[in-house]
PDBML (XML) file of the C-alpha atoms, coordinates in Angstrom:
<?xml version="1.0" encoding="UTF-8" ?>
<PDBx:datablock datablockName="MODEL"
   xmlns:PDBx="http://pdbml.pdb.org/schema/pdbx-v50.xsd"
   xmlns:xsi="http://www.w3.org/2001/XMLSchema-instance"
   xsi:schemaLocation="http://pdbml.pdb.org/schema/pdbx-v50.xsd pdbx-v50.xsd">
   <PDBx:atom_siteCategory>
      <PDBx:atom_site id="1">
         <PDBx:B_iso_or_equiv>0.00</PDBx:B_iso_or_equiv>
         <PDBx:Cartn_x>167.201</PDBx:Cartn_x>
         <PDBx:Cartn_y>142.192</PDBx:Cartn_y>
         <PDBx:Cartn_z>36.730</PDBx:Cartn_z>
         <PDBx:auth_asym_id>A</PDBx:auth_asym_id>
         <PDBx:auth_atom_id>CA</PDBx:auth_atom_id>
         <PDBx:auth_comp_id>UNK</PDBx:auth_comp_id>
         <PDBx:auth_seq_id>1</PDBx:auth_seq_id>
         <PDBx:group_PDB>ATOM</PDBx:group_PDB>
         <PDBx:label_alt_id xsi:nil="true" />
         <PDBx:label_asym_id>A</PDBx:label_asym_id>
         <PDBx:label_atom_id>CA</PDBx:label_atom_id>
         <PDBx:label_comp_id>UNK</PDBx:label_comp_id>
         <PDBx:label_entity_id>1</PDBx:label_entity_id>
         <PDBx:label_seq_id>1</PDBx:label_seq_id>
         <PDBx:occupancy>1.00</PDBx:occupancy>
         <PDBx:pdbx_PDB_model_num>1</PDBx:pdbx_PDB_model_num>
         <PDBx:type_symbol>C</PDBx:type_symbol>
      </PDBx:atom_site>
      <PDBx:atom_site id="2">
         <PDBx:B_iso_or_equiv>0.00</PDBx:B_iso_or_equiv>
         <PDBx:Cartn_x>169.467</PDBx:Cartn_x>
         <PDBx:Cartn_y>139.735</PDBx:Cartn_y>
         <PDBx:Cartn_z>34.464</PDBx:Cartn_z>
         <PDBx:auth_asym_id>A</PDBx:auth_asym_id>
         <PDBx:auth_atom_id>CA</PDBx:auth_atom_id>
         <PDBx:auth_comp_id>UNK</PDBx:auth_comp_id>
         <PDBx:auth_seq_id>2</PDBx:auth_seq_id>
         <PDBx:group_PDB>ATOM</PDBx:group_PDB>
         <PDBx:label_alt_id xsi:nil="true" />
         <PDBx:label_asym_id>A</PDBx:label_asym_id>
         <PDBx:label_atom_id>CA</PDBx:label_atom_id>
         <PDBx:label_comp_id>UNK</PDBx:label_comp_id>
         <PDBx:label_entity_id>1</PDBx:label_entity_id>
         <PDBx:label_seq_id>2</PDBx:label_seq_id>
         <PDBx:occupancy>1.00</PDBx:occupancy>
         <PDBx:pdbx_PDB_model_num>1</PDBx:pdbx_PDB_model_num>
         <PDBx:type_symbol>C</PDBx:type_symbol>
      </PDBx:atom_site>
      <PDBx:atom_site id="3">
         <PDBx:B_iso_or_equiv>0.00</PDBx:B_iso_or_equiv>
         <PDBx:Cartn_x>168.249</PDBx:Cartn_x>
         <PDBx:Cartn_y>142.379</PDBx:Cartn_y>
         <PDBx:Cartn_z>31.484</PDBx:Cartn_z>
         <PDBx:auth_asym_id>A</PDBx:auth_asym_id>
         <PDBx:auth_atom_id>CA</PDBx:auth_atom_id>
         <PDBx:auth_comp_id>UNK</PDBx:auth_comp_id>
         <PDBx:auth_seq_id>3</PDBx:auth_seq_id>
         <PDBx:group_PDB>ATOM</PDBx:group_PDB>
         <PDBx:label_alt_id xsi:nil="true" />
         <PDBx:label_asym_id>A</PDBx:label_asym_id>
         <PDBx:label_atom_id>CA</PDBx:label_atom_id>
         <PDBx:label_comp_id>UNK</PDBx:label_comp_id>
         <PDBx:label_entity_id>1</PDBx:label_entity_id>
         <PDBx:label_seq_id>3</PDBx:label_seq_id>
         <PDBx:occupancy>1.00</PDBx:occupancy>
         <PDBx:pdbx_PDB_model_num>1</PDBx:pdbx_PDB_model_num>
         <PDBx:type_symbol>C</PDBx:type_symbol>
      </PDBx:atom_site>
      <PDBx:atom_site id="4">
         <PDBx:B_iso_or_equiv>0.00</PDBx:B_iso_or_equiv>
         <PDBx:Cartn_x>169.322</PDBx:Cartn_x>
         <PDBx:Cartn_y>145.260</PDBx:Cartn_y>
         <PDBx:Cartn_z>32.971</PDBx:Cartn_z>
         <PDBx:auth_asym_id>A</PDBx:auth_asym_id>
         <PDBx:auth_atom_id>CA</PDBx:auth_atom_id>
         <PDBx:auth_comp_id>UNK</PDBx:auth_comp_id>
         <PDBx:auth_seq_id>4</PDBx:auth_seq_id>
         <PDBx:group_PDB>ATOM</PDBx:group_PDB>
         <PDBx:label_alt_id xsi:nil="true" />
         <PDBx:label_asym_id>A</PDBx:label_asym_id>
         <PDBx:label_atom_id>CA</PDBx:label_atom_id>
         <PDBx:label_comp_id>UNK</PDBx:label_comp_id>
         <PDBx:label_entity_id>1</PDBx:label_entity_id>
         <PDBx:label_seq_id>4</PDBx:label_seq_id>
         <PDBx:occupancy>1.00</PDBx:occupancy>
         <PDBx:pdbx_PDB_model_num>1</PDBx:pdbx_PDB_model_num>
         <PDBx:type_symbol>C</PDBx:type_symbol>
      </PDBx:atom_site>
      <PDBx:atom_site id="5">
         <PDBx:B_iso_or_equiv>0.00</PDBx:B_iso_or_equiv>
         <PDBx:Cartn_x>172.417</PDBx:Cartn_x>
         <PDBx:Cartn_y>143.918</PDBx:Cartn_y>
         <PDBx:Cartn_z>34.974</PDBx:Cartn_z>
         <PDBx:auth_asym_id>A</PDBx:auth_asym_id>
         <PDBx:auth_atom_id>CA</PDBx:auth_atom_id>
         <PDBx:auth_comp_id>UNK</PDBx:auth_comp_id>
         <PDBx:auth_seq_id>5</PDBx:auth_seq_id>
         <PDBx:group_PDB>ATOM</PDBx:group_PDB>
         <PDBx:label_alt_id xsi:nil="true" />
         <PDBx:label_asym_id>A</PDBx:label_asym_id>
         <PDBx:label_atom_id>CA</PDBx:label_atom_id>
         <PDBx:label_comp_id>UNK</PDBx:label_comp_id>
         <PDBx:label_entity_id>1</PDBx:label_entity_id>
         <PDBx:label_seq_id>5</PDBx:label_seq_id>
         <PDBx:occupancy>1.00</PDBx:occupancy>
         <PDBx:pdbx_PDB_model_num>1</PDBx:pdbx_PDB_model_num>
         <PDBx:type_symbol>C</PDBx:type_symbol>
      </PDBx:atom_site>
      <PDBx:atom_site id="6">
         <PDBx:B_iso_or_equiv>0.00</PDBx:B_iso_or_equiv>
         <PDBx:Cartn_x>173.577</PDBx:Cartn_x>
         <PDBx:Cartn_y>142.483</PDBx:Cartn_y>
         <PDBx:Cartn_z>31.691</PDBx:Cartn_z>
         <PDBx:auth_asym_id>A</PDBx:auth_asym_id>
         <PDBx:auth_atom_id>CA</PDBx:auth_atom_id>
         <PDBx:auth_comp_id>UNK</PDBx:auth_comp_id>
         <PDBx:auth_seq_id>6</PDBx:auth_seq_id>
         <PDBx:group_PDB>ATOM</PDBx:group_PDB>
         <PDBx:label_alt_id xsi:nil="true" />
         <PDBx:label_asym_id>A</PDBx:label_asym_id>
         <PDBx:label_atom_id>CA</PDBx:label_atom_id>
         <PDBx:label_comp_id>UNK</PDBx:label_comp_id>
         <PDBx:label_entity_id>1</PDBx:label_entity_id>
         <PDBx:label_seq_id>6</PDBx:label_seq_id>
         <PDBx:occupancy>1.00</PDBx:occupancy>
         <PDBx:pdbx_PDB_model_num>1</PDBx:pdbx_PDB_model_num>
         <PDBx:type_symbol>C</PDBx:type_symbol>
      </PDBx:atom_site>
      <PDBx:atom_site id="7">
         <PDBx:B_iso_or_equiv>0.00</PDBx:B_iso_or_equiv>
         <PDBx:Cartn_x>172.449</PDBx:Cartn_x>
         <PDBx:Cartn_y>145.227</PDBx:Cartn_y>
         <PDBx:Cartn_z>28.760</PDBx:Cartn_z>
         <PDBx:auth_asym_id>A</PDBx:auth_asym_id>
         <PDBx:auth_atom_id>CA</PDBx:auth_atom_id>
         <PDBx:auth_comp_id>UNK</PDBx:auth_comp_id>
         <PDBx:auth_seq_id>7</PDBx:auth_seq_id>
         <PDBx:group_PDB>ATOM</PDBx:group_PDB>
         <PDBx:label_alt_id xsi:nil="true" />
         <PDBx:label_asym_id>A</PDBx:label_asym_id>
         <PDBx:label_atom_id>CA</PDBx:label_atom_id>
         <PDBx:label_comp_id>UNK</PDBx:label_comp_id>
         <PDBx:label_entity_id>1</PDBx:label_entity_id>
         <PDBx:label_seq_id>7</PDBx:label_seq_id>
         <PDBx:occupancy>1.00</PDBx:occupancy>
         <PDBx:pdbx_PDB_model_num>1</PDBx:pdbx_PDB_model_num>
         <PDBx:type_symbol>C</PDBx:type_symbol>
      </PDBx:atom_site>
      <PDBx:atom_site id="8">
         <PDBx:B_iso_or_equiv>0.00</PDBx:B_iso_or_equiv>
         <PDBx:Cartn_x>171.171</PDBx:Cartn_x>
         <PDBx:Cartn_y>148.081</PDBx:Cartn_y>
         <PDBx:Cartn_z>29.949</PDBx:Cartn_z>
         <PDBx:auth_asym_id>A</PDBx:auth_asym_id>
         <PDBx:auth_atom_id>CA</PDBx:auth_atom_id>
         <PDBx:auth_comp_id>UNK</PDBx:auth_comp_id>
         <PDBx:auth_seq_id>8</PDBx:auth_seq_id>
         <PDBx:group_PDB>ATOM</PDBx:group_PDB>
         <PDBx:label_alt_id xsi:nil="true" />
         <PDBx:label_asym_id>A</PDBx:label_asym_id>
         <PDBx:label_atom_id>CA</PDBx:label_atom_id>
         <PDBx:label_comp_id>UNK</PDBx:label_comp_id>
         <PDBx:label_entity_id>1</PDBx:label_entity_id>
         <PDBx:label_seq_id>8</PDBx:label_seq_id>
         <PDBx:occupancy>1.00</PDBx:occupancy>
         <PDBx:pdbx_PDB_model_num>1</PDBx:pdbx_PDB_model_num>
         <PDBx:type_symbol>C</PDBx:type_symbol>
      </PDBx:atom_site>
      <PDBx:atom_site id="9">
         <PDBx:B_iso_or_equiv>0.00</PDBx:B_iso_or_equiv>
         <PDBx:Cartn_x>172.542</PDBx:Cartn_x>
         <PDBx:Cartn_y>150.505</PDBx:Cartn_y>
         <PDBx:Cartn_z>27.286</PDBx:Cartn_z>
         <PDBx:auth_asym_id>A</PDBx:auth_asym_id>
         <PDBx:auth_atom_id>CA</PDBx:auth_atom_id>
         <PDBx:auth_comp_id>UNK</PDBx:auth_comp_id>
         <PDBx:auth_seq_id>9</PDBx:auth_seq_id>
         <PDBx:group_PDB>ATOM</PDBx:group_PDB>
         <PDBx:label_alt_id xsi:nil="true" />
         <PDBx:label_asym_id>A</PDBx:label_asym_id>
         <PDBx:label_atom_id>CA</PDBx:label_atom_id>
         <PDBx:label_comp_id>UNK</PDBx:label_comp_id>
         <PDBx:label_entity_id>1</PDBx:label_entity_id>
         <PDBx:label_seq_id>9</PDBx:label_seq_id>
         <PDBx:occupancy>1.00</PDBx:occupancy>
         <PDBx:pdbx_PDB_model_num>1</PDBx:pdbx_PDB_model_num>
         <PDBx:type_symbol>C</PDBx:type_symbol>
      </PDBx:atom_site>
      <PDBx:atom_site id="10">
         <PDBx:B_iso_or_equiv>0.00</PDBx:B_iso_or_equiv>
         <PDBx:Cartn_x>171.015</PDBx:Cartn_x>
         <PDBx:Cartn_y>148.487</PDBx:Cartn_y>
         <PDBx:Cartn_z>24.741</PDBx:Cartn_z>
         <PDBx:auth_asym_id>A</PDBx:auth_asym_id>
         <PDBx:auth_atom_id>CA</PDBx:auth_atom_id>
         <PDBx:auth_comp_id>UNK</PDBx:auth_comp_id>
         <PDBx:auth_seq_id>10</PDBx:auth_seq_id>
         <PDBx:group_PDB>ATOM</PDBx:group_PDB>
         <PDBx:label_alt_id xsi:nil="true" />
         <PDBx:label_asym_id>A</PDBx:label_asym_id>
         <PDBx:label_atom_id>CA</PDBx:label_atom_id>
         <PDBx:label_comp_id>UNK</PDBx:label_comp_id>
         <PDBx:label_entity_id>1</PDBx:label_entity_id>
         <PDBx:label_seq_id>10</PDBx:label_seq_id>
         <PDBx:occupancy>1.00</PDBx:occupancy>
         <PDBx:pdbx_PDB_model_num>1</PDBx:pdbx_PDB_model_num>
         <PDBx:type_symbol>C</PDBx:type_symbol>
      </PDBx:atom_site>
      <PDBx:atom_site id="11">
         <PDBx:B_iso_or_equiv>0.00</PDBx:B_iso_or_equiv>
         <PDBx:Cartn_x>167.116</PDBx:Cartn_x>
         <PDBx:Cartn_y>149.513</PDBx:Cartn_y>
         <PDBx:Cartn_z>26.480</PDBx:Cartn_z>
         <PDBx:auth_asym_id>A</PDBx:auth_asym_id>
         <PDBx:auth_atom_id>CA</PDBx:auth_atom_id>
         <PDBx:auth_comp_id>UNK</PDBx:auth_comp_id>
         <PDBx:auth_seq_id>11</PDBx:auth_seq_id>
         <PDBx:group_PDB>ATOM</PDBx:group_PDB>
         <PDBx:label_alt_id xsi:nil="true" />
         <PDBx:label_asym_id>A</PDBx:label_asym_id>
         <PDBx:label_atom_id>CA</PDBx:label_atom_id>
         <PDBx:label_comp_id>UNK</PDBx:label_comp_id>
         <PDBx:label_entity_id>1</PDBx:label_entity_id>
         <PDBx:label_seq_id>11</PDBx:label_seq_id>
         <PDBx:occupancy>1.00</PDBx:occupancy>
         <PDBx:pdbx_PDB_model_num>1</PDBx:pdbx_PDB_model_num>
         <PDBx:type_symbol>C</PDBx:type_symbol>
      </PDBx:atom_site>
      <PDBx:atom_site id="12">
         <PDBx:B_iso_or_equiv>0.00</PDBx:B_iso_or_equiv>
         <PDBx:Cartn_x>165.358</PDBx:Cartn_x>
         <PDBx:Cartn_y>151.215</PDBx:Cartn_y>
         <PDBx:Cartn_z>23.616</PDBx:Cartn_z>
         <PDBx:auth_asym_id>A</PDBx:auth_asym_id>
         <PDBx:auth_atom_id>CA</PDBx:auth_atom_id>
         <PDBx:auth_comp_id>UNK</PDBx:auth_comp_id>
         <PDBx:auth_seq_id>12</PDBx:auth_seq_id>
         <PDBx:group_PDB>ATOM</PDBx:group_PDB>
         <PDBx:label_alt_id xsi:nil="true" />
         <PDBx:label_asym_id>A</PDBx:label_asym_id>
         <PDBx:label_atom_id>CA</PDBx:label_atom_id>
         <PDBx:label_comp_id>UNK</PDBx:label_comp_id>
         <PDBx:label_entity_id>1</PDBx:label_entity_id>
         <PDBx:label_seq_id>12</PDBx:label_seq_id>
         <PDBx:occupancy>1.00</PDBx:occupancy>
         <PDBx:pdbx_PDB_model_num>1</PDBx:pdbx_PDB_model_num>
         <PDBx:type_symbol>C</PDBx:type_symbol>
      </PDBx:atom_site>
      <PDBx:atom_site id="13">
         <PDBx:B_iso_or_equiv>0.00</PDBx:B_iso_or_equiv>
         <PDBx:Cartn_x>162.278</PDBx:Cartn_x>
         <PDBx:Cartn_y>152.554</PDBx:Cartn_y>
         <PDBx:Cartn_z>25.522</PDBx:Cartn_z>
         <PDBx:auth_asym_id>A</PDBx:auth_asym_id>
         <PDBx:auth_atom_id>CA</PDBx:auth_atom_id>
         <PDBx:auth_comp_id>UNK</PDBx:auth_comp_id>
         <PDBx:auth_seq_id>13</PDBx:auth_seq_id>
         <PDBx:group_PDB>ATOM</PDBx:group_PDB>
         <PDBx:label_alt_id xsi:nil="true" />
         <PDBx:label_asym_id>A</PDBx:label_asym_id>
         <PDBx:label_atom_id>CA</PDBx:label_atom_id>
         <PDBx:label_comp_id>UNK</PDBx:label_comp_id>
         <PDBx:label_entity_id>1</PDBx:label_entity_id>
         <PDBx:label_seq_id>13</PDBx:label_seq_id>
         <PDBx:occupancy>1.00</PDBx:occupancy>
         <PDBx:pdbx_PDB_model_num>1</PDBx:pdbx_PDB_model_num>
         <PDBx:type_symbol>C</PDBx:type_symbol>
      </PDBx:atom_site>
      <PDBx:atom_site id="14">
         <PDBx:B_iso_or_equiv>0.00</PDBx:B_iso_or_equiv>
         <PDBx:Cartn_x>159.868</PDBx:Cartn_x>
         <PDBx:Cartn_y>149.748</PDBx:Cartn_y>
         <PDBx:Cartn_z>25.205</PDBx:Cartn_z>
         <PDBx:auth_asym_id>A</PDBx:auth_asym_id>
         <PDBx:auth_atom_id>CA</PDBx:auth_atom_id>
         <PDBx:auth_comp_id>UNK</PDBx:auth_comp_id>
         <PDBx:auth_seq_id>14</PDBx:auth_seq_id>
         <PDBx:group_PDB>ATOM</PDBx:group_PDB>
         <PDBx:label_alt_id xsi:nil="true" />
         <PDBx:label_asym_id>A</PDBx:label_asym_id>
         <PDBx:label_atom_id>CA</PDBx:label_atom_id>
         <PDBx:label_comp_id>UNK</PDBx:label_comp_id>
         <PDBx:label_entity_id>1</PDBx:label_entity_id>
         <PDBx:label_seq_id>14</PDBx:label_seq_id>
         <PDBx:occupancy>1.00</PDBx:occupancy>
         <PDBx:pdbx_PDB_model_num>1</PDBx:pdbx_PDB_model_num>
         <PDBx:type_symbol>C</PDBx:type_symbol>
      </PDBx:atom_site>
      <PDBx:atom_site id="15">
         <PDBx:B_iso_or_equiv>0.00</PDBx:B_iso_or_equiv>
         <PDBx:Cartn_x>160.733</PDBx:Cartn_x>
         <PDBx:Cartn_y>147.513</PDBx:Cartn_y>
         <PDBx:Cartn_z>28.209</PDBx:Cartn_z>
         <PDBx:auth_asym_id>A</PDBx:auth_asym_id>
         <PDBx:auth_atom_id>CA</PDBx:auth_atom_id>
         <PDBx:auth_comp_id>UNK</PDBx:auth_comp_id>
         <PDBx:auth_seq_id>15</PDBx:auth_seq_id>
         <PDBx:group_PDB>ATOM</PDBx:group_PDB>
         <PDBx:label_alt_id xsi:nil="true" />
         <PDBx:label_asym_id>A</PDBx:label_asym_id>
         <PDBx:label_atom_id>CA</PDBx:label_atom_id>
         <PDBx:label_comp_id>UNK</PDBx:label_comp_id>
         <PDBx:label_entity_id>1</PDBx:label_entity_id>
         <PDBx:label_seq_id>15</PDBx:label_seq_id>
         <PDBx:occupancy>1.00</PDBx:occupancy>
         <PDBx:pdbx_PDB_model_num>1</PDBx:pdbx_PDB_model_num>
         <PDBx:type_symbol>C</PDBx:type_symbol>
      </PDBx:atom_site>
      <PDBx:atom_site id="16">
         <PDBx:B_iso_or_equiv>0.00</PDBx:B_iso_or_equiv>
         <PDBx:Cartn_x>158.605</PDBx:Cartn_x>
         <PDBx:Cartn_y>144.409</PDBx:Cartn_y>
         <PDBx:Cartn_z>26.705</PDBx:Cartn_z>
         <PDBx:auth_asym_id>A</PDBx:auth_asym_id>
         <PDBx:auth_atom_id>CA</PDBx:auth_atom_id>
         <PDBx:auth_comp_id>UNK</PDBx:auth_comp_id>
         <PDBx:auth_seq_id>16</PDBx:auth_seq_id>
         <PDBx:group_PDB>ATOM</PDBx:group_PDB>
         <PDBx:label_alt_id xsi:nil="true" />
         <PDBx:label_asym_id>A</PDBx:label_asym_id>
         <PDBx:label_atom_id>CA</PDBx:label_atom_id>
         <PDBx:label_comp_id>UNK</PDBx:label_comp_id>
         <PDBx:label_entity_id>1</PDBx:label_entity_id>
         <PDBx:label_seq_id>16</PDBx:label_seq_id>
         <PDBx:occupancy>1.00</PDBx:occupancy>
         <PDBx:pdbx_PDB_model_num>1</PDBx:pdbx_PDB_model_num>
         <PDBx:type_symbol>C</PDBx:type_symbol>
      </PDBx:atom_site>
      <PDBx:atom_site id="17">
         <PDBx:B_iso_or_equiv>0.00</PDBx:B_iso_or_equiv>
         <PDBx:Cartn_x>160.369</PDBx:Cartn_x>
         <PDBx:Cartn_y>144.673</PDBx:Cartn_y>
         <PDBx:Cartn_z>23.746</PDBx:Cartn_z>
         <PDBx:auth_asym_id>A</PDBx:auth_asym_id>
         <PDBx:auth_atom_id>CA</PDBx:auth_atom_id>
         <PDBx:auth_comp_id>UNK</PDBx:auth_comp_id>
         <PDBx:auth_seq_id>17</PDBx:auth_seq_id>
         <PDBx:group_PDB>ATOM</PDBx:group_PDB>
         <PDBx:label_alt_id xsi:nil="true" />
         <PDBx:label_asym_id>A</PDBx:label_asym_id>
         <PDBx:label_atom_id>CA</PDBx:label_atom_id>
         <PDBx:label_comp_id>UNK</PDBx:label_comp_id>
         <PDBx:label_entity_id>1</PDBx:label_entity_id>
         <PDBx:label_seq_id>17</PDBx:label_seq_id>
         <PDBx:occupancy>1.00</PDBx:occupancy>
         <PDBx:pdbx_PDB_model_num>1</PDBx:pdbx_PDB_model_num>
         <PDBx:type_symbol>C</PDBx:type_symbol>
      </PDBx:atom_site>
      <PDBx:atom_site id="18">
         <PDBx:B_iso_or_equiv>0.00</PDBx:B_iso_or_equiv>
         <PDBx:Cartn_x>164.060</PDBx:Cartn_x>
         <PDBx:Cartn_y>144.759</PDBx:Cartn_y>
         <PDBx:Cartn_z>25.505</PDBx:Cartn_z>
         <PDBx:auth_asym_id>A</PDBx:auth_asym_id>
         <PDBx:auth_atom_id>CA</PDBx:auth_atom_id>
         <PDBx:auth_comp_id>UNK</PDBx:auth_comp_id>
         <PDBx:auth_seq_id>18</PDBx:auth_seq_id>
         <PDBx:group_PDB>ATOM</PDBx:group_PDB>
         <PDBx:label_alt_id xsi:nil="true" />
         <PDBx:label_asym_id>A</PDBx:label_asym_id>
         <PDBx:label_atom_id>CA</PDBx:label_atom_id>
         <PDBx:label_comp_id>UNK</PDBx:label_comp_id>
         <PDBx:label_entity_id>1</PDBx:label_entity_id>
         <PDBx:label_seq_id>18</PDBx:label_seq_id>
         <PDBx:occupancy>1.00</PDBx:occupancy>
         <PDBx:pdbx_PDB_model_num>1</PDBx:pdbx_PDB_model_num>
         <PDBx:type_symbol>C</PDBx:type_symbol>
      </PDBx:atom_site>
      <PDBx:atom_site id="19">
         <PDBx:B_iso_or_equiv>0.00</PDBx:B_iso_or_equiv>
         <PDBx:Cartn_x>162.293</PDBx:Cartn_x>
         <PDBx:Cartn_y>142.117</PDBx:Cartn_y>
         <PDBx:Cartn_z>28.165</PDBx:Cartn_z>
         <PDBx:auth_asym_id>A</PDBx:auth_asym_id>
         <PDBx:auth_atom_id>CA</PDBx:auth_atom_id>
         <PDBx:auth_comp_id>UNK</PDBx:auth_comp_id>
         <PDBx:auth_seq_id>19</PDBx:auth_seq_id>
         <PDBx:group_PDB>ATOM</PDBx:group_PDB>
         <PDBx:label_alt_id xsi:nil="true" />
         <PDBx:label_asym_id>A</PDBx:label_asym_id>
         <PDBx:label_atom_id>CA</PDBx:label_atom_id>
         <PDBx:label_comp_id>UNK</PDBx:label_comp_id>
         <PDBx:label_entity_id>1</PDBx:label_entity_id>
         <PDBx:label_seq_id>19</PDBx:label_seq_id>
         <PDBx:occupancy>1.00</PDBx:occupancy>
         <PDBx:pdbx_PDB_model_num>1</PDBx:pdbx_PDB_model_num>
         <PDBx:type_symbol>C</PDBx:type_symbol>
      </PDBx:atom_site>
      <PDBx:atom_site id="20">
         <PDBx:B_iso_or_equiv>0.00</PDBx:B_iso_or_equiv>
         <PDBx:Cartn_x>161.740</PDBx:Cartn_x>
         <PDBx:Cartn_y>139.673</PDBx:Cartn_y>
         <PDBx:Cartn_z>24.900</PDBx:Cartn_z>
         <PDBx:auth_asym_id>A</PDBx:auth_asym_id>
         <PDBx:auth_atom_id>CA</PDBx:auth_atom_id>
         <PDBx:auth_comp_id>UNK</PDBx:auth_comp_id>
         <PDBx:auth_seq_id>20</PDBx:auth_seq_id>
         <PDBx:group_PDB>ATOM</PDBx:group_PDB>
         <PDBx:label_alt_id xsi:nil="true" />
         <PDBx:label_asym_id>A</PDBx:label_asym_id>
         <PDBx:label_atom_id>CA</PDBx:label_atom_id>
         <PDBx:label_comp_id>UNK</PDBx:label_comp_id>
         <PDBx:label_entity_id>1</PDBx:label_entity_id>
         <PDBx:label_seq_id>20</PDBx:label_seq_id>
         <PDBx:occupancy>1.00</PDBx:occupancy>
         <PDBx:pdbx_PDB_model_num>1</PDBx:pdbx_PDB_model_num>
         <PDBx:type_symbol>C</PDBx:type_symbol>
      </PDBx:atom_site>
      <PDBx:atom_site id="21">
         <PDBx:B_iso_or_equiv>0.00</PDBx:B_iso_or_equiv>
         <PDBx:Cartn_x>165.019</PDBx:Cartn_x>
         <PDBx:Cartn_y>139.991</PDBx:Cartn_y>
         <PDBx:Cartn_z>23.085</PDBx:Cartn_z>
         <PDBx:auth_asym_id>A</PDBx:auth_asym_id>
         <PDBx:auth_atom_id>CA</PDBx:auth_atom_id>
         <PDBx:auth_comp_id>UNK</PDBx:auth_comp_id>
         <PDBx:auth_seq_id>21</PDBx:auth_seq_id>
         <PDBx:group_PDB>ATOM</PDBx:group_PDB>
         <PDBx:label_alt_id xsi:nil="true" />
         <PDBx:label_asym_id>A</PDBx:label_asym_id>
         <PDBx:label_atom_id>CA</PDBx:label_atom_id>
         <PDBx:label_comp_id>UNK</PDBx:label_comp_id>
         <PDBx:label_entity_id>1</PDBx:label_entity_id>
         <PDBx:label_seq_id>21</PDBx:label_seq_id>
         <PDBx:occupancy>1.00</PDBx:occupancy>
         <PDBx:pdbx_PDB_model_num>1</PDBx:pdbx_PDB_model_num>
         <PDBx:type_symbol>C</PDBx:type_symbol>
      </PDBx:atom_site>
      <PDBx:atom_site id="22">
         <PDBx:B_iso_or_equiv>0.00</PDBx:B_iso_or_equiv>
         <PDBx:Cartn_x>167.168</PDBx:Cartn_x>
         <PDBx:Cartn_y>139.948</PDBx:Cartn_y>
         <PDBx:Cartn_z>25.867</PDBx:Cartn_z>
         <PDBx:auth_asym_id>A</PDBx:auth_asym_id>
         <PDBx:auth_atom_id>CA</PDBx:auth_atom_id>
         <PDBx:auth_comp_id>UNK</PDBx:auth_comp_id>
         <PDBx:auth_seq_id>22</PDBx:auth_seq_id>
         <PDBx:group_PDB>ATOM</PDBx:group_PDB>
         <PDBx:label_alt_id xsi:nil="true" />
         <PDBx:label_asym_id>A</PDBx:label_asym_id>
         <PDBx:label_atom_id>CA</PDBx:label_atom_id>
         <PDBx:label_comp_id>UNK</PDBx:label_comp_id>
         <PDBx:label_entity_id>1</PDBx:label_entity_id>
         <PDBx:label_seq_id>22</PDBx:label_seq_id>
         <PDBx:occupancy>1.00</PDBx:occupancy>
         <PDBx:pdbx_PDB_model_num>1</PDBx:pdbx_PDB_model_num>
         <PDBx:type_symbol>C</PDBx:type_symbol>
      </PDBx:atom_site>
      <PDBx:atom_site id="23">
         <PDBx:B_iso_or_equiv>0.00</PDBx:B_iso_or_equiv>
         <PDBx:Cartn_x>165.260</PDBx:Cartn_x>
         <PDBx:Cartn_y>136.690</PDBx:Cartn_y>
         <PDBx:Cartn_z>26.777</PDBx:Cartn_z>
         <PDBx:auth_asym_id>A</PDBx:auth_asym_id>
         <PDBx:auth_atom_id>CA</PDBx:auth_atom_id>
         <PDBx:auth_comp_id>UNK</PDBx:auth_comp_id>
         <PDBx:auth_seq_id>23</PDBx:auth_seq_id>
         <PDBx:group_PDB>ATOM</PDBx:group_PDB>
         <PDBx:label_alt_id xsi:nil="true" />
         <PDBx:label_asym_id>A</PDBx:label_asym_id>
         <PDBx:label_atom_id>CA</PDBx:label_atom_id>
         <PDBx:label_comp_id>UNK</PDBx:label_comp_id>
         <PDBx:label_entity_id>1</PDBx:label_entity_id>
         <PDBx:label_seq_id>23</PDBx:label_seq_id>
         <PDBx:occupancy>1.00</PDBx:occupancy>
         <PDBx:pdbx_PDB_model_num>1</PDBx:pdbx_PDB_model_num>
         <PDBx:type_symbol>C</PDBx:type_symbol>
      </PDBx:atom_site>
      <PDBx:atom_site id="24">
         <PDBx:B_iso_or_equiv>0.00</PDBx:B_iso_or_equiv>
         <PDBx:Cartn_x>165.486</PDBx:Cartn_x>
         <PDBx:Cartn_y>134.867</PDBx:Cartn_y>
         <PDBx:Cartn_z>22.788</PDBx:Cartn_z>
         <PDBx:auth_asym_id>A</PDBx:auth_asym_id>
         <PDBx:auth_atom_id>CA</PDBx:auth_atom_id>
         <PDBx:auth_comp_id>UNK</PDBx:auth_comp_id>
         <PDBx:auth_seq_id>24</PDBx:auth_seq_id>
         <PDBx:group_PDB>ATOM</PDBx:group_PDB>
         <PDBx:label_alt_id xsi:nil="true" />
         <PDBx:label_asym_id>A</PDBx:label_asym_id>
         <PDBx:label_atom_id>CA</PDBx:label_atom_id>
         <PDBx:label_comp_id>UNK</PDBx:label_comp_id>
         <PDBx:label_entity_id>1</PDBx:label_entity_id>
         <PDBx:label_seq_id>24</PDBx:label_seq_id>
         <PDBx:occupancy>1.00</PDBx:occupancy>
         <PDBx:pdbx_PDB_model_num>1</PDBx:pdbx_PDB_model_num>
         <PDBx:type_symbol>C</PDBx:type_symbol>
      </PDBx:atom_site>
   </PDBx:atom_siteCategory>
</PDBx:datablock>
């Protein structure tokens, strides 16, 4: 949610990937 709601233009197509850098 917080990934999305916060950088969702930054998803690349790999939603583990965008998952772990939005979380670092």
């Amino acid at each position: 949610f917080f990934a999305l709601y916060d950088e969702h233009k930054k998803y690349g197509g790999r939603l583990a990937k965008f998952l772990n850098e939005y979380m670092a």
